[in-house]
C-alpha atoms as a PDB file:
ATOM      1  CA  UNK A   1      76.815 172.144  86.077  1.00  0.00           C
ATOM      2  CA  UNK A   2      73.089 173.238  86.105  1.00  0.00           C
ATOM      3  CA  UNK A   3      72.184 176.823  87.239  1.00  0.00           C
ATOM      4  CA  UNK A   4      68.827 175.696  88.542  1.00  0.00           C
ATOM      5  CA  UNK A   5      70.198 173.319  90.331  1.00  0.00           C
ATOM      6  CA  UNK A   6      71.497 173.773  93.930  1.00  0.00           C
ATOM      7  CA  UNK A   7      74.170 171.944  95.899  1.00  0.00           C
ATOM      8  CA  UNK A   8      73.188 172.121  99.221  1.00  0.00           C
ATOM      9  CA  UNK A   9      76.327 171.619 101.946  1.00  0.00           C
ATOM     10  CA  UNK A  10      75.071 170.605 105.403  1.00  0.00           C
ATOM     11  CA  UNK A  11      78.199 170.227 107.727  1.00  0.00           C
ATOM     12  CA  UNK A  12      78.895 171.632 111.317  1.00  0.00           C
ATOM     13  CA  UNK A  13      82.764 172.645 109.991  1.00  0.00           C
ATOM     14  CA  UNK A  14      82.506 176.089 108.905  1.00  0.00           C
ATOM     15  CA  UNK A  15      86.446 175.622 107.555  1.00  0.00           C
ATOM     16  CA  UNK A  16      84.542 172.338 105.175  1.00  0.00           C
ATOM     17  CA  UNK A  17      81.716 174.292 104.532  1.00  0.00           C
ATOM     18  CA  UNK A  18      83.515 177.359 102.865  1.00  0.00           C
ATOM     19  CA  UNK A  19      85.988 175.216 100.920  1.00  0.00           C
ATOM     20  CA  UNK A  20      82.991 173.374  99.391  1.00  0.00           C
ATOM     21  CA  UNK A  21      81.586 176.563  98.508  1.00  0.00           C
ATOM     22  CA  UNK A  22      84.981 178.144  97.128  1.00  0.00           C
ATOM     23  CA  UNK A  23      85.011 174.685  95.135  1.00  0.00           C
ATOM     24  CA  UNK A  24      81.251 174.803  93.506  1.00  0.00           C
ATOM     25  CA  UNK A  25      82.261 178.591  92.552  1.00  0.00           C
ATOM     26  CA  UNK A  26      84.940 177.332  90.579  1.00  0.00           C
ATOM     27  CA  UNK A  27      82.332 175.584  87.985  1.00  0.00           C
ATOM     28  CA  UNK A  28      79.778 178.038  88.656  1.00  0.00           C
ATOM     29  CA  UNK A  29      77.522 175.744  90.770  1.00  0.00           C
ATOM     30  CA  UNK A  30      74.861 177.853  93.009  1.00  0.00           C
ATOM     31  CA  UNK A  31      75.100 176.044  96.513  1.00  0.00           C
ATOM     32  CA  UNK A  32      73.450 176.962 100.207  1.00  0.00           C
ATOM     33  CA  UNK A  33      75.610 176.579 103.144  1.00  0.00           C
ATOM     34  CA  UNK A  34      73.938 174.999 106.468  1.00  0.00           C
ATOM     35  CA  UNK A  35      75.905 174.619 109.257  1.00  0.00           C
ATOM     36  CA  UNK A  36      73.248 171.771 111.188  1.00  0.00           C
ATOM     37  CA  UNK A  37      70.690 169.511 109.929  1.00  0.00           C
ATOM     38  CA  UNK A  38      68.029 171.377 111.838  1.00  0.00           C
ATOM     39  CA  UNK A  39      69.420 174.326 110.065  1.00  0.00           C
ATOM     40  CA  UNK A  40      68.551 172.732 107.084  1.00  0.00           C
ATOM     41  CA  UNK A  41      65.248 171.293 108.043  1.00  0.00           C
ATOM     42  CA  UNK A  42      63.591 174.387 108.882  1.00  0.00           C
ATOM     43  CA  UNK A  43      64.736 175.655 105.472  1.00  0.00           C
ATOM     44  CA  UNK A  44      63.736 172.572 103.340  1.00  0.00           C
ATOM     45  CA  UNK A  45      61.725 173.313 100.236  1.00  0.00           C
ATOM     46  CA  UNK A  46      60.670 170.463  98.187  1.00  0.00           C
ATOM     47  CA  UNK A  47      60.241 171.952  94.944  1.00  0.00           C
ATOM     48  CA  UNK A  48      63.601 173.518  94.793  1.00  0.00           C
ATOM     49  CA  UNK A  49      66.260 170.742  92.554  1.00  0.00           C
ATOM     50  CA  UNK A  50      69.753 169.483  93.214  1.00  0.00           C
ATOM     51  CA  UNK A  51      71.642 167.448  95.306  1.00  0.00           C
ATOM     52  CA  UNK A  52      72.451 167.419  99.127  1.00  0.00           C
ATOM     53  CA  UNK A  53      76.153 166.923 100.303  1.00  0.00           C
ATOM     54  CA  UNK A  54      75.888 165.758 104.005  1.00  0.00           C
ATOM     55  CA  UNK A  55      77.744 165.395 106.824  1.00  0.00           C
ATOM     56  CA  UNK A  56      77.302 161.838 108.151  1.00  0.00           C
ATOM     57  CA  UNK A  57      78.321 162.815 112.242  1.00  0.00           C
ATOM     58  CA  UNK A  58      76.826 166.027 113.394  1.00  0.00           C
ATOM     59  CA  UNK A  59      75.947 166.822 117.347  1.00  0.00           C
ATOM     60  CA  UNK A  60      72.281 167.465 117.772  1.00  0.00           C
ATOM     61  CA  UNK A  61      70.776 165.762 114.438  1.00  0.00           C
ATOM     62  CA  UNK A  62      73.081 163.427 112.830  1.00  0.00           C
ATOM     63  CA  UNK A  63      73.104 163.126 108.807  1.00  0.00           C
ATOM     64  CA  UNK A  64      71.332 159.785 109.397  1.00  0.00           C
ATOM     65  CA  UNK A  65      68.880 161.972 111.060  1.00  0.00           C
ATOM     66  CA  UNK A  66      68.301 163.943 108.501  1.00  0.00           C
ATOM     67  CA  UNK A  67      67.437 161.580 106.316  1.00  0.00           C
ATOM     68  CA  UNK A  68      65.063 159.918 108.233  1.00  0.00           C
ATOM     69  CA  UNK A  69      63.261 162.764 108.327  1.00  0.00           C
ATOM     70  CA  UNK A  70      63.610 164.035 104.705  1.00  0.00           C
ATOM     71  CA  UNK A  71      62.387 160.205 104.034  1.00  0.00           C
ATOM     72  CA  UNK A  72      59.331 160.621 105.700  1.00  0.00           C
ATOM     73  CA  UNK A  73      58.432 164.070 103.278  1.00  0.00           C
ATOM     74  CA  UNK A  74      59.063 162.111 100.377  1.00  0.00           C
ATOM     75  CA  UNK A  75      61.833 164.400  99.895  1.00  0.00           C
ATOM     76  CA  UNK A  76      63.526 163.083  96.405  1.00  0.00           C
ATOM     77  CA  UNK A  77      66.790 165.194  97.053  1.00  0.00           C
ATOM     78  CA  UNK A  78      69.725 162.785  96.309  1.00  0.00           C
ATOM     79  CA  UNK A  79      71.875 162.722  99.058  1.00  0.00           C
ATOM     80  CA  UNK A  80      76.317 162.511  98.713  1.00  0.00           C
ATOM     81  CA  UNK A  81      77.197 161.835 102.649  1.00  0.00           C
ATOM     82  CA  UNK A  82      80.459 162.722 103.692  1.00  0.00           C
ATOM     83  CA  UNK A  83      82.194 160.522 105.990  1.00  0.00           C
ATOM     84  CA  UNK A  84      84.943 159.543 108.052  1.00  0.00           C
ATOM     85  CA  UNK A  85      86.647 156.501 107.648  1.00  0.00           C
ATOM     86  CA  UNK A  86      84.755 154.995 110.771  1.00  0.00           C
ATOM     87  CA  UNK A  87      81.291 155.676 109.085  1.00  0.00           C
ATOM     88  CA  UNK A  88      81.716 153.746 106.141  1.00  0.00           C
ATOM     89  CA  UNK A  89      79.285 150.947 107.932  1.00  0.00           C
ATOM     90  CA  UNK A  90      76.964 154.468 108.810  1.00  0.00           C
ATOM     91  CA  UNK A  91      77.139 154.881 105.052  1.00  0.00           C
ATOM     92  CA  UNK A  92      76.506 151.950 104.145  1.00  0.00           C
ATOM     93  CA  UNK A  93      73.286 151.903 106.111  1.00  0.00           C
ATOM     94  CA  UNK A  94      72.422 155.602 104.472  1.00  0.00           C
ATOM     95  CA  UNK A  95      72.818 153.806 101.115  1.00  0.00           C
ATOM     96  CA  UNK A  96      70.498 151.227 101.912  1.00  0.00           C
ATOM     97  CA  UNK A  97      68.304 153.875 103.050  1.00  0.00           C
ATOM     98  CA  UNK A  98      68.160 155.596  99.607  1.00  0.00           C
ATOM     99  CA  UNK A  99      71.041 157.587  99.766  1.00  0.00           C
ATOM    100  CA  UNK A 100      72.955 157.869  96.737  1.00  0.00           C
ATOM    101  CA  UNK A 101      76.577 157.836  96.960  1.00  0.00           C
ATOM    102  CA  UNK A 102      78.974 158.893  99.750  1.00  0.00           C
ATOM    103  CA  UNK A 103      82.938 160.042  99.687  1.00  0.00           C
ATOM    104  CA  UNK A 104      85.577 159.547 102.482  1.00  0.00           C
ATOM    105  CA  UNK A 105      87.260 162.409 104.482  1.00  0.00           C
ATOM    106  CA  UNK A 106      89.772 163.227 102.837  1.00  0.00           C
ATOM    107  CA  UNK A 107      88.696 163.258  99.156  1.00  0.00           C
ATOM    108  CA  UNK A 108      89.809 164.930  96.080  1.00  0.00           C
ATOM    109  CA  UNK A 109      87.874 168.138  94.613  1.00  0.00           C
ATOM    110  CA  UNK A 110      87.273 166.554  91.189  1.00  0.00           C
ATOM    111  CA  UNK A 111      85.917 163.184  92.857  1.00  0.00           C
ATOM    112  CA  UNK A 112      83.350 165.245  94.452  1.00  0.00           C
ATOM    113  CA  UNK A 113      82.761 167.494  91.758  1.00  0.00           C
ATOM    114  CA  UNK A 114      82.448 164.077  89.556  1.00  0.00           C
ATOM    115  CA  UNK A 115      79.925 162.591  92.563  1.00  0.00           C
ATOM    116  CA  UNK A 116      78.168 165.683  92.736  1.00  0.00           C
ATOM    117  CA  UNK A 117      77.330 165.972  88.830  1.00  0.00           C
ATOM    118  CA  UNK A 118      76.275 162.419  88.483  1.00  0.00           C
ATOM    119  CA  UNK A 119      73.696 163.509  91.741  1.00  0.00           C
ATOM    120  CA  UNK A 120      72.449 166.582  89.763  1.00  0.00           C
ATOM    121  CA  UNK A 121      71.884 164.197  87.062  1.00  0.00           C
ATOM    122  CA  UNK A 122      69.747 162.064  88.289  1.00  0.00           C
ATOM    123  CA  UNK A 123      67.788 165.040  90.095  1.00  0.00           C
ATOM    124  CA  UNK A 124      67.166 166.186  86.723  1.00  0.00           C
ATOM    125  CA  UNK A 125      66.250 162.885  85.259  1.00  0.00           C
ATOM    126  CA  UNK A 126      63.824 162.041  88.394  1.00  0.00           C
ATOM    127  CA  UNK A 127      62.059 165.391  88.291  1.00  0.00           C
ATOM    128  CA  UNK A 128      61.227 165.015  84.307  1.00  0.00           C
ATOM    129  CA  UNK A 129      60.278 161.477  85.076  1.00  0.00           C
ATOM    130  CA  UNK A 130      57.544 162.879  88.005  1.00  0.00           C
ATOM    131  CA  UNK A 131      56.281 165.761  85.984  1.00  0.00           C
ATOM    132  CA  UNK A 132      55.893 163.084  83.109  1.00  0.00           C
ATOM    133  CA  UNK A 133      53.849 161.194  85.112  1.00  0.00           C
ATOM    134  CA  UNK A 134      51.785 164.307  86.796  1.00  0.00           C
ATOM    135  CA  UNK A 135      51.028 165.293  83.295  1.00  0.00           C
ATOM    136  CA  UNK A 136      50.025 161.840  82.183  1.00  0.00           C
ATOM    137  CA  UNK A 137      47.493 161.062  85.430  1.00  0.00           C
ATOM    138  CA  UNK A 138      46.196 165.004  84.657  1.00  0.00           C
ATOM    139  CA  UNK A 139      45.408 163.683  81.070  1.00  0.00           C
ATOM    140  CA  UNK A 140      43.606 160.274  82.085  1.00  0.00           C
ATOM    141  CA  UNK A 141      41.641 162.016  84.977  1.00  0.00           C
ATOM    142  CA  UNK A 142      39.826 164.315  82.506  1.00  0.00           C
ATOM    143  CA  UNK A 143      38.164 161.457  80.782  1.00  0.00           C
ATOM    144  CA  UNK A 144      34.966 160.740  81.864  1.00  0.00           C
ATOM    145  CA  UNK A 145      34.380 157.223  83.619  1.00  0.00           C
ATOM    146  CA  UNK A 146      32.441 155.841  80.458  1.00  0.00           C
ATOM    147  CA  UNK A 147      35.801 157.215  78.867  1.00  0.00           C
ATOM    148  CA  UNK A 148      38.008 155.390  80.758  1.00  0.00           C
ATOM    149  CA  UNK A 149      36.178 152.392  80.403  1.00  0.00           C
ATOM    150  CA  UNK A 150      36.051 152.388  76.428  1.00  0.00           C
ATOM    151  CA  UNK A 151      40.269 153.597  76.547  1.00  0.00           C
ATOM    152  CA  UNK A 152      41.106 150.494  78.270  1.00  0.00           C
ATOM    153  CA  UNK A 153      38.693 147.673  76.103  1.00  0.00           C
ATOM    154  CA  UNK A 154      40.409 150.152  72.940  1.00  0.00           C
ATOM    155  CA  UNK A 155      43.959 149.545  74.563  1.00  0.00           C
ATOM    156  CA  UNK A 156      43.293 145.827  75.189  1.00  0.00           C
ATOM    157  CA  UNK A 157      42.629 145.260  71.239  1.00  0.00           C
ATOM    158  CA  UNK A 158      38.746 144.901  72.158  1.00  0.00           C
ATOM    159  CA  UNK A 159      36.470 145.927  68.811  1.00  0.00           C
ATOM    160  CA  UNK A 160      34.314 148.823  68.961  1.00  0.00           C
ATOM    161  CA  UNK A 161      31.015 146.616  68.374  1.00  0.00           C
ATOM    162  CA  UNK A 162      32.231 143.863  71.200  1.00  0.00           C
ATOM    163  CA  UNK A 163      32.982 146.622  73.489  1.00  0.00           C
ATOM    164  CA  UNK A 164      29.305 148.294  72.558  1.00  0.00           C
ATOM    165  CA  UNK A 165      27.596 145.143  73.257  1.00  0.00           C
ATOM    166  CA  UNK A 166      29.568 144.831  76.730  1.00  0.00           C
ATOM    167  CA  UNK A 167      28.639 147.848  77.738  1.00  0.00           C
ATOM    168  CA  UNK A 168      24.959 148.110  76.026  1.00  0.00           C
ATOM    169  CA  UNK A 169      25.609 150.987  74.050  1.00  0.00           C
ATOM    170  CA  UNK A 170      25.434 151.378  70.180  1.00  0.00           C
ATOM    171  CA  UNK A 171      28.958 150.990  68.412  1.00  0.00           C
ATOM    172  CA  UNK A 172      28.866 154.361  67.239  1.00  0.00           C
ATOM    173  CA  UNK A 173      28.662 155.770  70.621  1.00  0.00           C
ATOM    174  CA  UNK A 174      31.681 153.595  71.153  1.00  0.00           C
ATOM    175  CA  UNK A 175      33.530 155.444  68.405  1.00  0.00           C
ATOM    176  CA  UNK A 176      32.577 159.146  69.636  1.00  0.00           C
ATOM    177  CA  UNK A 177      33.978 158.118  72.910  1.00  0.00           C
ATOM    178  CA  UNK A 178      37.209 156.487  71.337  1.00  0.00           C
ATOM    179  CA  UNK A 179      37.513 159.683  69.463  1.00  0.00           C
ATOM    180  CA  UNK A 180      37.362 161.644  72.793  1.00  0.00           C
ATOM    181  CA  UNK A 181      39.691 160.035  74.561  1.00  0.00           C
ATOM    182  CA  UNK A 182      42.253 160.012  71.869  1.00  0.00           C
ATOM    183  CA  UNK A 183      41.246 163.724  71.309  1.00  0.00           C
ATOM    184  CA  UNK A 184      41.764 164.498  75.510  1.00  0.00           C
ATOM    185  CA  UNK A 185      44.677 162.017  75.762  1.00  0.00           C
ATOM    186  CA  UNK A 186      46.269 163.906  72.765  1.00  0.00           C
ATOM    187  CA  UNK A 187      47.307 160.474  70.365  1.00  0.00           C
ATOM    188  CA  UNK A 188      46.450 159.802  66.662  1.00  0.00           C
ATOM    189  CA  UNK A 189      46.671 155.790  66.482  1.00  0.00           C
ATOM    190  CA  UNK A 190      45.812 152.781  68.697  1.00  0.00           C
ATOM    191  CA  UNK A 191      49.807 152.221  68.946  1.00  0.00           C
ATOM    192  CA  UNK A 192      50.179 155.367  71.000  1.00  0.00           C
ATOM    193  CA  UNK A 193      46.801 154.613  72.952  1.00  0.00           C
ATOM    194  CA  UNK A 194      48.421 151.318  74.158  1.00  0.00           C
ATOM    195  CA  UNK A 195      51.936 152.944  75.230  1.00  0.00           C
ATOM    196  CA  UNK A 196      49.467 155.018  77.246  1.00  0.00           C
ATOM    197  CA  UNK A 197      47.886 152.657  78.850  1.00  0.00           C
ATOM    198  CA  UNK A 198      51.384 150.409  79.402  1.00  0.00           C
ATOM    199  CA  UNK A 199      53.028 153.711  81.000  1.00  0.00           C
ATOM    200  CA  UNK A 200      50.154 154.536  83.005  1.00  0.00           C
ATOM    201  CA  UNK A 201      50.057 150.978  84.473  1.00  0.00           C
ATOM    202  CA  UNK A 202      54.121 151.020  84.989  1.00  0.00           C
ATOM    203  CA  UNK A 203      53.656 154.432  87.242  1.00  0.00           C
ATOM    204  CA  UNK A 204      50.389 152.516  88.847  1.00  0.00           C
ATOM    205  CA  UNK A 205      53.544 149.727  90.249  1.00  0.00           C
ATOM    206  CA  UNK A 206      55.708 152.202  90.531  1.00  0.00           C
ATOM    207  CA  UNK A 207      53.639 154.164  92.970  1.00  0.00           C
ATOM    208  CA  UNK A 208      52.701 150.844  94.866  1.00  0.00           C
ATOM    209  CA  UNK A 209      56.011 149.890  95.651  1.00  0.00           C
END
């Protein structure tokens, strides 16, 4: 398991709580122990990366709870809920919600241990997917707007003099700016130019939906 990755146990059973934490020891997993969702809440940090093993039925803020309100920060913590045998239509609705797995009381270590790598996982895979993107918008928004507007004609297979007519400047103008956006964009050929343009329009839908 990943050491900067935590497992964070939320569960009102102090006995559940400390055997998780005995368990994540085992394999070396850093975890935090809360023992309520409000517990939890007021501790939330976004940045920090792992996976969040839940209680589904807790008095005061349920797990369900907790998720509502860790959807509305955007939180992109994967969430394991644990549940009783009663909440597997509760779980079901967590699921829908975004949640990403849940396990029924009672379960075996090494199916949680198995749950709870495949949740660190796709933490990991998530975060490098966001940072790609960050890095990618950071790269486009330091082109200038006659720079954006030459990258996408260049990405669409426009030629440099069509493009310079279009926009009523000389082609060689067209080919200082193509060299500066390749230059700020960091790419060497018109291949990687268009996968830059494709990705950047797949995160555009992405972020829409």
């Amino acid at each position: 398991m990943d050491e900067n990755q935590t497992v964070f146990i939320v569960d009102d059973d102090e006995g559940i709580r400390e055997g998780l934490a005995l368990l994540l020891e085992t394999v070396d997993q850093p975890c935090e122990l809360y023992s309520s969702a409000v517990e939890f809440l007021d501790a939330y940090e976004p940045d920090k990366s792992g996976c969040l093993v839940l209680d589904i039925r807790m008095p005061r803020m349920t797990g369900l709870d907790l998720q509502a309100r860790l959807n509305e920060r955007q939180s992109k913590l994967p969430i394991i809920f644990i549940t009783g045998h009663g909440d597997i239509p509760m779980a079901v609705e967590a699921m829908r919600r975004g949640a990403i797995d849940f396990i029924r009381k009672p379960f075996r270590e090494q199916d949680l241990l198995d749950r709870i790598n495949e949740a660190l996982q796709y933490d990991a895979e998530k975060r490098e997917q966001h940072s790609s993107r960050d890095a990618l918008s950071g790269k486009l928004a330091a082109l200038t707007e006659r720079e954006r507007q030459v990258f996408h004609r260049v990405a669409d297979g426009e030629m440099n003099k069509v493009i310079g007519f279009d926009l009523g400047i000389s082609q060689r103008t067209v080919e200082v700016h193509r060299s500066q956006v390749m230059k700020k964009l960091g790419v060497r050929t018109l291949a990687q130019l268009v996968r830059i343009k494709i990705e950047a329009e797949m995160n555009e839908q992405s972020s829409n939906s």
